[in-house]
C-alpha atoms as a PDB file:
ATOM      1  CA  UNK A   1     -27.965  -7.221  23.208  1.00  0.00           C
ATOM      2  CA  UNK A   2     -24.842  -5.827  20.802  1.00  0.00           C
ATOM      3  CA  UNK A   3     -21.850  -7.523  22.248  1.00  0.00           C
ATOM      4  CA  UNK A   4     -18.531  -5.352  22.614  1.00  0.00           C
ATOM      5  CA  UNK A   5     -16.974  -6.500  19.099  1.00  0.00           C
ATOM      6  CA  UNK A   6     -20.512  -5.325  17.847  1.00  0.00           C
ATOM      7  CA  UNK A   7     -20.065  -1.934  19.461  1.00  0.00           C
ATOM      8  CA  UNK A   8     -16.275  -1.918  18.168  1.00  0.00           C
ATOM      9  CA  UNK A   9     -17.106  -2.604  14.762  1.00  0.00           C
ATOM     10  CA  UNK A  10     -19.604   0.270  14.459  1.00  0.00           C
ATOM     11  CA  UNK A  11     -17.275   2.721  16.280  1.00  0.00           C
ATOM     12  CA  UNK A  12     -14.926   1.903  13.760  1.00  0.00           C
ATOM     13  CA  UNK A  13     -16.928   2.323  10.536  1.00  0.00           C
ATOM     14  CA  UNK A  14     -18.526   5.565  12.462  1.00  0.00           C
ATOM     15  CA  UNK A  15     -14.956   6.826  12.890  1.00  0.00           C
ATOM     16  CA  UNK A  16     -13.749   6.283   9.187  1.00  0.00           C
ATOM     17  CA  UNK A  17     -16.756   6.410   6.479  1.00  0.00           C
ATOM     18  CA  UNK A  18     -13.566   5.923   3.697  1.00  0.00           C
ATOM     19  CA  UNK A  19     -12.898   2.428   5.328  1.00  0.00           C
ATOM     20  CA  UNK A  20     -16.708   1.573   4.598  1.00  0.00           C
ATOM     21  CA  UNK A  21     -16.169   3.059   0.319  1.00  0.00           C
ATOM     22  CA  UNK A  22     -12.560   1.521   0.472  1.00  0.00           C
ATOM     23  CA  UNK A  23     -13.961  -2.252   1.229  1.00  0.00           C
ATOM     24  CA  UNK A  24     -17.157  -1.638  -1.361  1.00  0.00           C
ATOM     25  CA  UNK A  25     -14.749  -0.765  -4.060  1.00  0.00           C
ATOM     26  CA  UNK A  26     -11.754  -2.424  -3.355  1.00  0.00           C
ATOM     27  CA  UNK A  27     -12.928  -5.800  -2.215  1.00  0.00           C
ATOM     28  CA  UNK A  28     -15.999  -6.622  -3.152  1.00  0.00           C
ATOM     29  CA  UNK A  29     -16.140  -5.080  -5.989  1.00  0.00           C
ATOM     30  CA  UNK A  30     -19.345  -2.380  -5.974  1.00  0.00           C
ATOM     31  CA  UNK A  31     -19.650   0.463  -8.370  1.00  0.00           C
ATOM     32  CA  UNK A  32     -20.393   3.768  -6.587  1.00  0.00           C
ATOM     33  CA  UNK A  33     -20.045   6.949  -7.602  1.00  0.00           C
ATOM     34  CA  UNK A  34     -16.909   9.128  -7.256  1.00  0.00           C
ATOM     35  CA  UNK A  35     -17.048  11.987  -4.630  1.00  0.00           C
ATOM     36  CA  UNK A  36     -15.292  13.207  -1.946  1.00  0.00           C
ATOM     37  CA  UNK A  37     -18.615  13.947   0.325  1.00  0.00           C
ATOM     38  CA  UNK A  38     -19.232  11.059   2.592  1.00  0.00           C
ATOM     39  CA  UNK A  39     -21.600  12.173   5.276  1.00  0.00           C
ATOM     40  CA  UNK A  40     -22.484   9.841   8.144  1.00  0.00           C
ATOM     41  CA  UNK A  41     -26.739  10.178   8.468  1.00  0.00           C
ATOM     42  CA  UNK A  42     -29.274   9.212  11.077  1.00  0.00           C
ATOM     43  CA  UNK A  43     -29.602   5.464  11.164  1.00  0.00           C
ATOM     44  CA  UNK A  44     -33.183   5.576  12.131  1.00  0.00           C
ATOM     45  CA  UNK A  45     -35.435   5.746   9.374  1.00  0.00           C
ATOM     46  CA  UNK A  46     -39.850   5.565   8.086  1.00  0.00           C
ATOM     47  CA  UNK A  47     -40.998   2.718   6.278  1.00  0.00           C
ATOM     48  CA  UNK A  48     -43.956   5.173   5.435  1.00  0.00           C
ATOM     49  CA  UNK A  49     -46.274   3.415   7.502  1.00  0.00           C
ATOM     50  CA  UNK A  50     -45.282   5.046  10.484  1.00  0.00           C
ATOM     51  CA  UNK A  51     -42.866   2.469  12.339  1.00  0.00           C
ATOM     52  CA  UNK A  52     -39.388   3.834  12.610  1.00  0.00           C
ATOM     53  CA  UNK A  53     -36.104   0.956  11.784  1.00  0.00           C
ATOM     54  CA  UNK A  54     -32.392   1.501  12.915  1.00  0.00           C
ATOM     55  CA  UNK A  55     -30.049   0.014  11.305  1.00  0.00           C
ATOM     56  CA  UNK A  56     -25.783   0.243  12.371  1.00  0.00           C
ATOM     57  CA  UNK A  57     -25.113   2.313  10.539  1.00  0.00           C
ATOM     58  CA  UNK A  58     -25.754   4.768   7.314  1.00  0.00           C
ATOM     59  CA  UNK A  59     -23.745   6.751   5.311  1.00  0.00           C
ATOM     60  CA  UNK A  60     -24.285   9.152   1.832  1.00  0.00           C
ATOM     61  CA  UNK A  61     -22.458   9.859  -0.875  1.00  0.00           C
ATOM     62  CA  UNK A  62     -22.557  13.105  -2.885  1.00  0.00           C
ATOM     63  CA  UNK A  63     -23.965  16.796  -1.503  1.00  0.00           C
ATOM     64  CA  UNK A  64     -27.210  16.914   0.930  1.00  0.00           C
ATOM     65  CA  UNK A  65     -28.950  18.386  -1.790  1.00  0.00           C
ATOM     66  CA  UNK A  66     -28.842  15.547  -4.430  1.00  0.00           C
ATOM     67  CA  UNK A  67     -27.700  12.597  -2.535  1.00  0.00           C
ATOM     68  CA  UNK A  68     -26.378  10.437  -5.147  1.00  0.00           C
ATOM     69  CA  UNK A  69     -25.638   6.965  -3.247  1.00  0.00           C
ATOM     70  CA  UNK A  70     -26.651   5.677   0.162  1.00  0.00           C
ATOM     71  CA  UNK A  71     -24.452   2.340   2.196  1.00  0.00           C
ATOM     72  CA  UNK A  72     -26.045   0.782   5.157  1.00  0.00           C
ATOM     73  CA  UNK A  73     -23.559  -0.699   7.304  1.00  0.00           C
ATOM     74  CA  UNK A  74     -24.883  -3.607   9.449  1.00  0.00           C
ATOM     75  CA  UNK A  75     -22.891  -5.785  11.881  1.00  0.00           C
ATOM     76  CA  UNK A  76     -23.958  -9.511  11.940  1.00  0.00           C
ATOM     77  CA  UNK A  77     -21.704 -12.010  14.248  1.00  0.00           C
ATOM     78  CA  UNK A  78     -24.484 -14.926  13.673  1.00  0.00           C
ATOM     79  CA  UNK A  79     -27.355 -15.743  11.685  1.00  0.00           C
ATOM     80  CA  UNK A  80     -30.098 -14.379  13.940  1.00  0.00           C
ATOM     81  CA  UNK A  81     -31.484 -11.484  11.601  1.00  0.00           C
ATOM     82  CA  UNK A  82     -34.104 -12.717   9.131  1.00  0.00           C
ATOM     83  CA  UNK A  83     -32.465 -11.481   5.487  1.00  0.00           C
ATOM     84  CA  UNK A  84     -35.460 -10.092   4.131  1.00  0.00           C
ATOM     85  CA  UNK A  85     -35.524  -7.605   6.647  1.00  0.00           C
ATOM     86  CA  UNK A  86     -32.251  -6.329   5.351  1.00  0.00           C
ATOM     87  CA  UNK A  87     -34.080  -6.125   2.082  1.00  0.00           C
ATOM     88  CA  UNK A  88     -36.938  -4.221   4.224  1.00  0.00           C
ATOM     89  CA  UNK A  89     -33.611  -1.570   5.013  1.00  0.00           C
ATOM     90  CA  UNK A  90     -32.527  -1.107   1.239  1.00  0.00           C
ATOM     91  CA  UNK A  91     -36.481  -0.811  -0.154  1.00  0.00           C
ATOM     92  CA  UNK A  92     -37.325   1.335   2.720  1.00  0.00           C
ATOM     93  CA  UNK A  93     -34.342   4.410   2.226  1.00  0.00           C
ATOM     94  CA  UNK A  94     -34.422   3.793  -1.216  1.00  0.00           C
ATOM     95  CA  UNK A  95     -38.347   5.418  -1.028  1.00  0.00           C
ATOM     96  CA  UNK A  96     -36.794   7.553   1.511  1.00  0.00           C
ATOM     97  CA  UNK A  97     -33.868   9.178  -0.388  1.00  0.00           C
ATOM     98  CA  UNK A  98     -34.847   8.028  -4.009  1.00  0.00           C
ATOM     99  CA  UNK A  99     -31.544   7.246  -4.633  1.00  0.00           C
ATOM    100  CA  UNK A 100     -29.493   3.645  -5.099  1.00  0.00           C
ATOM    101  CA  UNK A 101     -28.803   2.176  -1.805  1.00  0.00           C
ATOM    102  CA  UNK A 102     -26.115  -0.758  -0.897  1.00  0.00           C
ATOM    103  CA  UNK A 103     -26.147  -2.725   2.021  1.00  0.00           C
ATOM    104  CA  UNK A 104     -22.999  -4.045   3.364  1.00  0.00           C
ATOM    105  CA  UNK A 105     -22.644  -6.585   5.910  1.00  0.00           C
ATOM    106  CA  UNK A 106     -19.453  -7.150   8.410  1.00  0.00           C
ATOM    107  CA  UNK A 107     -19.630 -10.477   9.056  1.00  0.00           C
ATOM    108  CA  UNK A 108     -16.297 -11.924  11.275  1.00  0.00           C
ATOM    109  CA  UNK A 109     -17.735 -15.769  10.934  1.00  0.00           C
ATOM    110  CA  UNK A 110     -17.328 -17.596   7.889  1.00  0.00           C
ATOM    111  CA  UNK A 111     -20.675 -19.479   8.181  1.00  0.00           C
ATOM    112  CA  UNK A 112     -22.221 -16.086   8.743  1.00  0.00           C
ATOM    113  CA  UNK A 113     -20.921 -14.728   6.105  1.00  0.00           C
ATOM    114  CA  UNK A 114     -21.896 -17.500   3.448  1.00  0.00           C
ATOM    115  CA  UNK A 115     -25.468 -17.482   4.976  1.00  0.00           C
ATOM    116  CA  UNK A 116     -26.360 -13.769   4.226  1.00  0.00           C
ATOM    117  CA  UNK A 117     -24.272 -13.705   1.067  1.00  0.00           C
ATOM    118  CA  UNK A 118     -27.452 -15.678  -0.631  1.00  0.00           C
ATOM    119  CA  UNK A 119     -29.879 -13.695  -2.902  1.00  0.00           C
ATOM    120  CA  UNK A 120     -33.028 -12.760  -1.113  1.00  0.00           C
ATOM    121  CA  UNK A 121     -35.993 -13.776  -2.575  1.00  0.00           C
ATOM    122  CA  UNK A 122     -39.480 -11.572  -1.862  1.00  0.00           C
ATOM    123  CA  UNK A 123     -42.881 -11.922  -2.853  1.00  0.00           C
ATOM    124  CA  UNK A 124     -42.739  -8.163  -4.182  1.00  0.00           C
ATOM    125  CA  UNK A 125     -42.512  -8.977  -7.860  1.00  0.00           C
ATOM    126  CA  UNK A 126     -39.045  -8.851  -9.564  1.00  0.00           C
ATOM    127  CA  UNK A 127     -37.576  -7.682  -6.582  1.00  0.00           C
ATOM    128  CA  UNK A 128     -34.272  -9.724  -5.532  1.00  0.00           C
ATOM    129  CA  UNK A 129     -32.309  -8.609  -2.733  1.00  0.00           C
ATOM    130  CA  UNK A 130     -28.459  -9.082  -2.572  1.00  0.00           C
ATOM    131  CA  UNK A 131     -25.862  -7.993   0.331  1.00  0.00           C
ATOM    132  CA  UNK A 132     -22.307  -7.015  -0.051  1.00  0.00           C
ATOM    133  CA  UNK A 133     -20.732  -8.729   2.497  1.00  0.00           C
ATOM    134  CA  UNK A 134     -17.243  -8.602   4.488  1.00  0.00           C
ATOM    135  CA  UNK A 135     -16.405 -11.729   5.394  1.00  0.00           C
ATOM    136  CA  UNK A 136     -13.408 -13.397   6.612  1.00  0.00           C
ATOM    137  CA  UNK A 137     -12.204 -14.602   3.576  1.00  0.00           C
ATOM    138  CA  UNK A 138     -12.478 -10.845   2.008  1.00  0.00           C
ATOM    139  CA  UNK A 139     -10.352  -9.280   4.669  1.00  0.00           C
ATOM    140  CA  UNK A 140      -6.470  -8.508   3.542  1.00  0.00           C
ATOM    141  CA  UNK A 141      -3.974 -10.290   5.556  1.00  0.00           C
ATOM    142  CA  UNK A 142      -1.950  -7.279   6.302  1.00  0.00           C
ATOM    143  CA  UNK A 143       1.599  -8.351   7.426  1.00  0.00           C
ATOM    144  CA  UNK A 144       3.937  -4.533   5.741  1.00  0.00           C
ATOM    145  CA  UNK A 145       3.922  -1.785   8.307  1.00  0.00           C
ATOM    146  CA  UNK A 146       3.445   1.201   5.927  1.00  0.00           C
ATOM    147  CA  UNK A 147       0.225  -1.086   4.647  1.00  0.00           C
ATOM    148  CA  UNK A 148      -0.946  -0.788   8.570  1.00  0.00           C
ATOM    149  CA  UNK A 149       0.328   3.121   8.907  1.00  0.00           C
ATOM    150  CA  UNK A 150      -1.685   4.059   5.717  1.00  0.00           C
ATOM    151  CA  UNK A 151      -4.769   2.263   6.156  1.00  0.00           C
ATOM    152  CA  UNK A 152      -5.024   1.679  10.585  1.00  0.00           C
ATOM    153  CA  UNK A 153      -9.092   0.851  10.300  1.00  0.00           C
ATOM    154  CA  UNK A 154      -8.403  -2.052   7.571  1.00  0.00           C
ATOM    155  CA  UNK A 155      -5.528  -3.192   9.405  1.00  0.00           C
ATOM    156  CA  UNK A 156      -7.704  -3.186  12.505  1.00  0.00           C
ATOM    157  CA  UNK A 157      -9.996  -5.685  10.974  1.00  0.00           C
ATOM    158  CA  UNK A 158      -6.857  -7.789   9.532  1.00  0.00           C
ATOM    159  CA  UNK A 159      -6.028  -8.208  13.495  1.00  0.00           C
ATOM    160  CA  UNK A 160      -9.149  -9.128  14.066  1.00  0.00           C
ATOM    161  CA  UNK A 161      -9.650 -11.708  11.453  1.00  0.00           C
ATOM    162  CA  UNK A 162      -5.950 -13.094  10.926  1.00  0.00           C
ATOM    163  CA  UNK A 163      -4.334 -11.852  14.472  1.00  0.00           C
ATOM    164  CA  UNK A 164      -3.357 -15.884  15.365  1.00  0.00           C
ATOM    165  CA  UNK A 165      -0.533 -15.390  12.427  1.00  0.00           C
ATOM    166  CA  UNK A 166       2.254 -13.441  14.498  1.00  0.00           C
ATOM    167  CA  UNK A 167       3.643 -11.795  11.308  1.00  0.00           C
ATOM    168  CA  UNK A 168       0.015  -9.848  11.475  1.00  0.00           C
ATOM    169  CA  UNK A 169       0.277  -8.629  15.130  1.00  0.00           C
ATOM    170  CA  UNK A 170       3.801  -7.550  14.506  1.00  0.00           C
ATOM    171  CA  UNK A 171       2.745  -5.335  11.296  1.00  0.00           C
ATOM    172  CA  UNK A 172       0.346  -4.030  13.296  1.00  0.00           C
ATOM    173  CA  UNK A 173       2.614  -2.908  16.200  1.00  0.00           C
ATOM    174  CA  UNK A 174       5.363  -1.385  13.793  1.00  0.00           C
ATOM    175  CA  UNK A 175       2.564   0.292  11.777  1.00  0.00           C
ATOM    176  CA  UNK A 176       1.141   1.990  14.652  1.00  0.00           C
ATOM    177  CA  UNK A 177       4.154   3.122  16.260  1.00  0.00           C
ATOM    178  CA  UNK A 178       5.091   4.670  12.816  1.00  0.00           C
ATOM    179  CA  UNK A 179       1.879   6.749  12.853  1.00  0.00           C
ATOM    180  CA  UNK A 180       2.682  10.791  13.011  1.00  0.00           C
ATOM    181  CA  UNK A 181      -0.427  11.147  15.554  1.00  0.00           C
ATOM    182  CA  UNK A 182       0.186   9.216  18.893  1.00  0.00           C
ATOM    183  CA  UNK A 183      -3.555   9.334  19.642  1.00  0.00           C
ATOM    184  CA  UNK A 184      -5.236   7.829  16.437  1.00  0.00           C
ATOM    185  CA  UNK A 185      -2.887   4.846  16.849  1.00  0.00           C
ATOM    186  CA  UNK A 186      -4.326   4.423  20.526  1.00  0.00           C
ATOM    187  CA  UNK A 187      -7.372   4.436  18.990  1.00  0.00           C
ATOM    188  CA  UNK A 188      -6.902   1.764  16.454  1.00  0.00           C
ATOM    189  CA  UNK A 189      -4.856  -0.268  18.499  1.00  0.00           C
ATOM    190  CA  UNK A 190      -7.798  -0.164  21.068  1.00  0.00           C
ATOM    191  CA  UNK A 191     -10.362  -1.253  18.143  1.00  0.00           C
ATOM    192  CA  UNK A 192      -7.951  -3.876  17.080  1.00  0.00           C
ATOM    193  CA  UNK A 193      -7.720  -5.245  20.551  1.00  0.00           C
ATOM    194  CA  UNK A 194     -11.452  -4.983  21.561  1.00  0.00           C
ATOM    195  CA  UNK A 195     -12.533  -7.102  18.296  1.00  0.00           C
ATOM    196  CA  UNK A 196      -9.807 -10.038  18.785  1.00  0.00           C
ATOM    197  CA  UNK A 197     -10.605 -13.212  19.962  1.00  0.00           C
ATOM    198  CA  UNK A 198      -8.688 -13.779  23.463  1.00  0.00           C
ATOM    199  CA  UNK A 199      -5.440 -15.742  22.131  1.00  0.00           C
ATOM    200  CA  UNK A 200      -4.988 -12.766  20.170  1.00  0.00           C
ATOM    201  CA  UNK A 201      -5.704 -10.575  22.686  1.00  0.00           C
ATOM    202  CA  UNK A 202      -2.297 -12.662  24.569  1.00  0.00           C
ATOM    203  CA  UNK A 203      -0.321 -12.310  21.695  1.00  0.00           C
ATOM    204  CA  UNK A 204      -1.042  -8.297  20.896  1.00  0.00           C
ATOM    205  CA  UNK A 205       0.190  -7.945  24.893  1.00  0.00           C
ATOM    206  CA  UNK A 206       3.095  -9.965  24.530  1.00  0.00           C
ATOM    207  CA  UNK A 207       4.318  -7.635  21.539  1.00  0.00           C
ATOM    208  CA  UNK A 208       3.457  -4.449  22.062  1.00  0.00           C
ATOM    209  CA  UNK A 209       3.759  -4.099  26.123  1.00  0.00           C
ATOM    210  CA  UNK A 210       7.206  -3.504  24.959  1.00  0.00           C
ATOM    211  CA  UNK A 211       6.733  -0.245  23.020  1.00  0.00           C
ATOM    212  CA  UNK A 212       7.205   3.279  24.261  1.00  0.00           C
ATOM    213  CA  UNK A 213       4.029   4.651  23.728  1.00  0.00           C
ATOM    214  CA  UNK A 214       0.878   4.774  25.520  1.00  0.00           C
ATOM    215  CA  UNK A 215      -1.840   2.135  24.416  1.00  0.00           C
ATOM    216  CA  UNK A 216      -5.739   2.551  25.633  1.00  0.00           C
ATOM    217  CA  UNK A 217      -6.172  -0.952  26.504  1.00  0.00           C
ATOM    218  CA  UNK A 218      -6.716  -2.952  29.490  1.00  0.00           C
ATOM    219  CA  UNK A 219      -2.613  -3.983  30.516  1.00  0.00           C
ATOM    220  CA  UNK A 220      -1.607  -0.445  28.835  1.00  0.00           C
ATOM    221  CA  UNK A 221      -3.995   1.133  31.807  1.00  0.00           C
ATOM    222  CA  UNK A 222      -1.824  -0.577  34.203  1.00  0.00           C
ATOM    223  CA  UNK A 223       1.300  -0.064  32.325  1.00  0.00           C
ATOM    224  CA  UNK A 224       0.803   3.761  31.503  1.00  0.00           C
ATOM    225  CA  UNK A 225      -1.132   4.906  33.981  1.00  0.00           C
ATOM    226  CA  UNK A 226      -1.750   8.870  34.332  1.00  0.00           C
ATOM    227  CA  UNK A 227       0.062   9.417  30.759  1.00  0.00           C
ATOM    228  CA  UNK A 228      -2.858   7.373  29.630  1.00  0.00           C
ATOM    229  CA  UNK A 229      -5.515   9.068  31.213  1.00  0.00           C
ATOM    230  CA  UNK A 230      -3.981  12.733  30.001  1.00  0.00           C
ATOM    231  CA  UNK A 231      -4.253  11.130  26.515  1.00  0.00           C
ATOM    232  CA  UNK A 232      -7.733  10.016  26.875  1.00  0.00           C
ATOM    233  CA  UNK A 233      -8.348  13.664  28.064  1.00  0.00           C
ATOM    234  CA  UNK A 234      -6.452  14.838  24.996  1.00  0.00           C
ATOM    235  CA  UNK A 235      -8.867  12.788  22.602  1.00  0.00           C
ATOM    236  CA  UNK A 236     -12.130  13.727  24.341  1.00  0.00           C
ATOM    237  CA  UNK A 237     -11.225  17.356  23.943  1.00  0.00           C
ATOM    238  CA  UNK A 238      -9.932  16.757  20.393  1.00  0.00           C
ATOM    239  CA  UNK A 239     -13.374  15.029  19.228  1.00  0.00           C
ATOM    240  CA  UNK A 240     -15.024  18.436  21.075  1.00  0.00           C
ATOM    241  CA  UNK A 241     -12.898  20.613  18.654  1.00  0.00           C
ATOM    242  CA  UNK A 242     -13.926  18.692  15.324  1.00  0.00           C
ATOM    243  CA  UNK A 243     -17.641  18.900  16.246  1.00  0.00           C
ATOM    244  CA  UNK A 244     -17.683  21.940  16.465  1.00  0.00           C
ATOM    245  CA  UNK A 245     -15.641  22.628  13.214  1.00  0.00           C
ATOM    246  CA  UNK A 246     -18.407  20.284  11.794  1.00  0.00           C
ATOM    247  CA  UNK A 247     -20.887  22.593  12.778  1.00  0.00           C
ATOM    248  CA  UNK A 248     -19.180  25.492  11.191  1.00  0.00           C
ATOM    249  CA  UNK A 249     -18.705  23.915   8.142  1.00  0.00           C
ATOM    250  CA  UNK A 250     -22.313  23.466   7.644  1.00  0.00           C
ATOM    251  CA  UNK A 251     -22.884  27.088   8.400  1.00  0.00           C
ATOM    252  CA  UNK A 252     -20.662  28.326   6.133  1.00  0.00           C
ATOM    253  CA  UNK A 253     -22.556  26.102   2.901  1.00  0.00           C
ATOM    254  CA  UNK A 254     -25.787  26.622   4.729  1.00  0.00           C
ATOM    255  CA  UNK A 255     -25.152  30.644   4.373  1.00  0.00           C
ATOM    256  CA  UNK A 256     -24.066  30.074   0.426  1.00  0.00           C
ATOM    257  CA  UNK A 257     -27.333  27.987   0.410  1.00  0.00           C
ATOM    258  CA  UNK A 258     -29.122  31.030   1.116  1.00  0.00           C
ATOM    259  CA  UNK A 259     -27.762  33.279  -0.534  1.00  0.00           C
ATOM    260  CA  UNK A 260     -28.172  31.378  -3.637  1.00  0.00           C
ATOM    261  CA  UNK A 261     -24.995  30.128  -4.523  1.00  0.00           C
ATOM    262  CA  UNK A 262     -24.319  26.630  -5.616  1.00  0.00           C
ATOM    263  CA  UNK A 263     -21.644  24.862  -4.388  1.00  0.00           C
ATOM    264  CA  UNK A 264     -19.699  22.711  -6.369  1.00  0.00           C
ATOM    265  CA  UNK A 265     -18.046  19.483  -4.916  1.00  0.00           C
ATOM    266  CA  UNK A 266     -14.711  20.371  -4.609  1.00  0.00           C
ATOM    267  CA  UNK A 267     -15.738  24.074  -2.577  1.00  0.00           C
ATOM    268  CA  UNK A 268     -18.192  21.475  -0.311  1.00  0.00           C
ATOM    269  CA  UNK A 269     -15.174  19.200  -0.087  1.00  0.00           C
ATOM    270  CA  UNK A 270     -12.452  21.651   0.916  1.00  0.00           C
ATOM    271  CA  UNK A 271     -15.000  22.791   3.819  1.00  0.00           C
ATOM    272  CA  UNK A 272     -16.186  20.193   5.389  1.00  0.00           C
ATOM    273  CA  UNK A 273     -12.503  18.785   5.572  1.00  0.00           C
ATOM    274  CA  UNK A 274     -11.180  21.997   7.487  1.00  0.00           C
ATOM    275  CA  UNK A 275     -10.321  21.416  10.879  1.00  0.00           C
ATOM    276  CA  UNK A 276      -9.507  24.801  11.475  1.00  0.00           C
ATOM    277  CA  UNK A 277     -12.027  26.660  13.207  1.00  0.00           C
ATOM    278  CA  UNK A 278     -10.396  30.616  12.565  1.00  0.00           C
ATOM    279  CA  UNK A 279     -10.258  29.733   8.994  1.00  0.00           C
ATOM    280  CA  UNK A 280     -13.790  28.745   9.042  1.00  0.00           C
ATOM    281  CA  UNK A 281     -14.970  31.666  10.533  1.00  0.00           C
ATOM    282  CA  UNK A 282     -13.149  33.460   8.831  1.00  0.00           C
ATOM    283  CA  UNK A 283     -15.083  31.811   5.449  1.00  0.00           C
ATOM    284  CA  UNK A 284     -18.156  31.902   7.597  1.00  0.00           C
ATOM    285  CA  UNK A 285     -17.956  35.572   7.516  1.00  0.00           C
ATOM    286  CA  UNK A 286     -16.958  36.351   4.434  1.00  0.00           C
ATOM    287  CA  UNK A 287     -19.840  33.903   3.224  1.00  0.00           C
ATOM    288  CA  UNK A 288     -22.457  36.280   4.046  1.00  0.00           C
ATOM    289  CA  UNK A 289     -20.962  39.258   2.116  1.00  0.00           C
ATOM    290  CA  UNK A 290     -19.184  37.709  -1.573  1.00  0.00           C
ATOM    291  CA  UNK A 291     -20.241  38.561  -4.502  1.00  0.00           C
ATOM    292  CA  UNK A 292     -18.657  35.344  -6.571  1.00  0.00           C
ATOM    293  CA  UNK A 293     -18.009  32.139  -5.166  1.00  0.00           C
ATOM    294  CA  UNK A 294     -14.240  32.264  -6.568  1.00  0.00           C
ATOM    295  CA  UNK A 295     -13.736  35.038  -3.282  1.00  0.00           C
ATOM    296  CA  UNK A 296     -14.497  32.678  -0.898  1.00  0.00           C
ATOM    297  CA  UNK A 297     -11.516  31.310   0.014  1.00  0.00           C
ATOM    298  CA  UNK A 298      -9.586  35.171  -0.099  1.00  0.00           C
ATOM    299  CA  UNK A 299      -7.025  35.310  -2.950  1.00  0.00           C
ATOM    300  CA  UNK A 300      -4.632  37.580  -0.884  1.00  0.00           C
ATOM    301  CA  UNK A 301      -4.411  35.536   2.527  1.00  0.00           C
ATOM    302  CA  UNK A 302      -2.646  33.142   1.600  1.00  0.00           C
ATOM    303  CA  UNK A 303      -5.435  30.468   2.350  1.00  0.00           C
ATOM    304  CA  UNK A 304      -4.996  28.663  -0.875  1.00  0.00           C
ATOM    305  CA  UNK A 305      -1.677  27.043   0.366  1.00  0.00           C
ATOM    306  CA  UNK A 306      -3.302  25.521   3.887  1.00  0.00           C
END
């Protein structure tokens, strides 16, 4: 049974698909290819012989059409999973997708990490599987507040890994109370919290218990109260709002689909990051009736500066 950092670790990665392309390219070192379209996908997938596998998590790079790069994102706390079927994942959506396909493992123990950081040897001729994989040793020790503010899902993961050095904890408090949205740093502070080890979890109370603003975790519920609840109530209805600007987003390339058009990346880009859901109907509508792609976005409205 997934244990709660287990859960944590793929909320987190679910949350932020750049954190997943940030520790690829960054710190390990993996050459992808450059878009803006990262699209979390269905981590069930065929092995073509009629048994379904689900990994964590996977993620695509590039437009649905012509998927140019696939990650899997796994979470392994111990040694338990036989490495070849990680190879199994890769070989599988690579048939799927017919497209180049990285696995990357999170791996908080060092031993865990060294273990499926080996080449994988198969029996299918010149085939030699290899990981990426996060481990300990590969996670920054984040200890400069604007570090934590700019990058909360990395810094997260810092917590978790180097939380017993105070300097850490106390980046991570500034950081977060430094953020312009009060509700994604309660959401990163709760990540943070729910993947520490327990002395951590002491030391994260004993620093930030003191700040002034509302933190979903366990003493925060008791310390907060109904202003924490109301937040909660806050973030349900703002994850509401982006699904369904998510949905219209899709409509609005699916209608240039059909009509022919073809979307470059940075049209596809500038939807699907609209959070706006007048302005995408608004481009919904006017999807169904341009005659050039350049009209899209409506010259005279002024939408060019949002």
């Amino acid at each position: 049974m997934p244990s709660p950092r287990h859960d944590t670790l793929v909320k987190l990665f679910a949350d932020r698909p750049q954190l997943v392309m940030k520790i690829l390219r960054d710190l390990l070192g993996a050459d992808l290819p450059e878009t803006p379209l990262i699209r979390r996908e269905s981590a069930t997938f065929n092995t073509r012989n009629s048994e379904d596998i689900a990994s964590d998590l996977i993620f695509t790079l590039g437009p649905p059409q012509e998927t140019a790069h696939a990650v899997i994102v796994e979470i392994q706390q111990d040694q338990s999973k036989d490495p070849q079927q990680l190879a199994r994942y890769a070989a599988a959506l690579w048939l799927q997708l017919r497209c180049g396909v990285t696995v990357l493992l999170i791996c908080p123990d060092r031993a865990t990490a060294a273990f499926y950081g080996e080449p994988v040897r198969t029996s299918l001729d010149g085939y030699c599987f290899e990981a990426r994989v996060l481990g300990p040793d590969s996670v920054p020790c984040m200890t400069d507040p604007d570090e934590v503010t700019a990058d909360p899902g990395l810094a997260a993961l810092s917590v978790m890994v180097h939380g017993r050095d105070r300097k850490v904890v106390e980046a991570f408090a500034q950081g977060m109370s430094k953020s312009p949205d009060g509700r994604h740093a309660t959401k990163y502070t709760e990540y943070a919290y729910s993947m520490a080890a327990p002395e951590i979890r002491r030391l994260m109370e004993e620093i930030m218990t003191s700040t002034d603003w509302p933190v979903y975790t366990p003493w925060a519920r008791e310390h907060y109260g109904r202003g924490l609840q109301e937040g909660i109530a806050e973030g349900k209805a703002e994850g509401k709002a982006e699904g369904k600007a998510e949905e219209s987003a899709k409509s609005v390339l699916l209608v240039l689909s059909a009509r022919g058009f073809e979307v470059p990346d940075e049209v596809r880009a500038r939807v699907v990051s609209c959070t706006d859901l007048d302005q995408l109907e608004a481009w919904l509508t006017r999807a169904a009736t341009v005659r050039a792609l350049d009209d899209l976005f409506g010259p005279s409205t002024g939408e060019g500066q949002r």
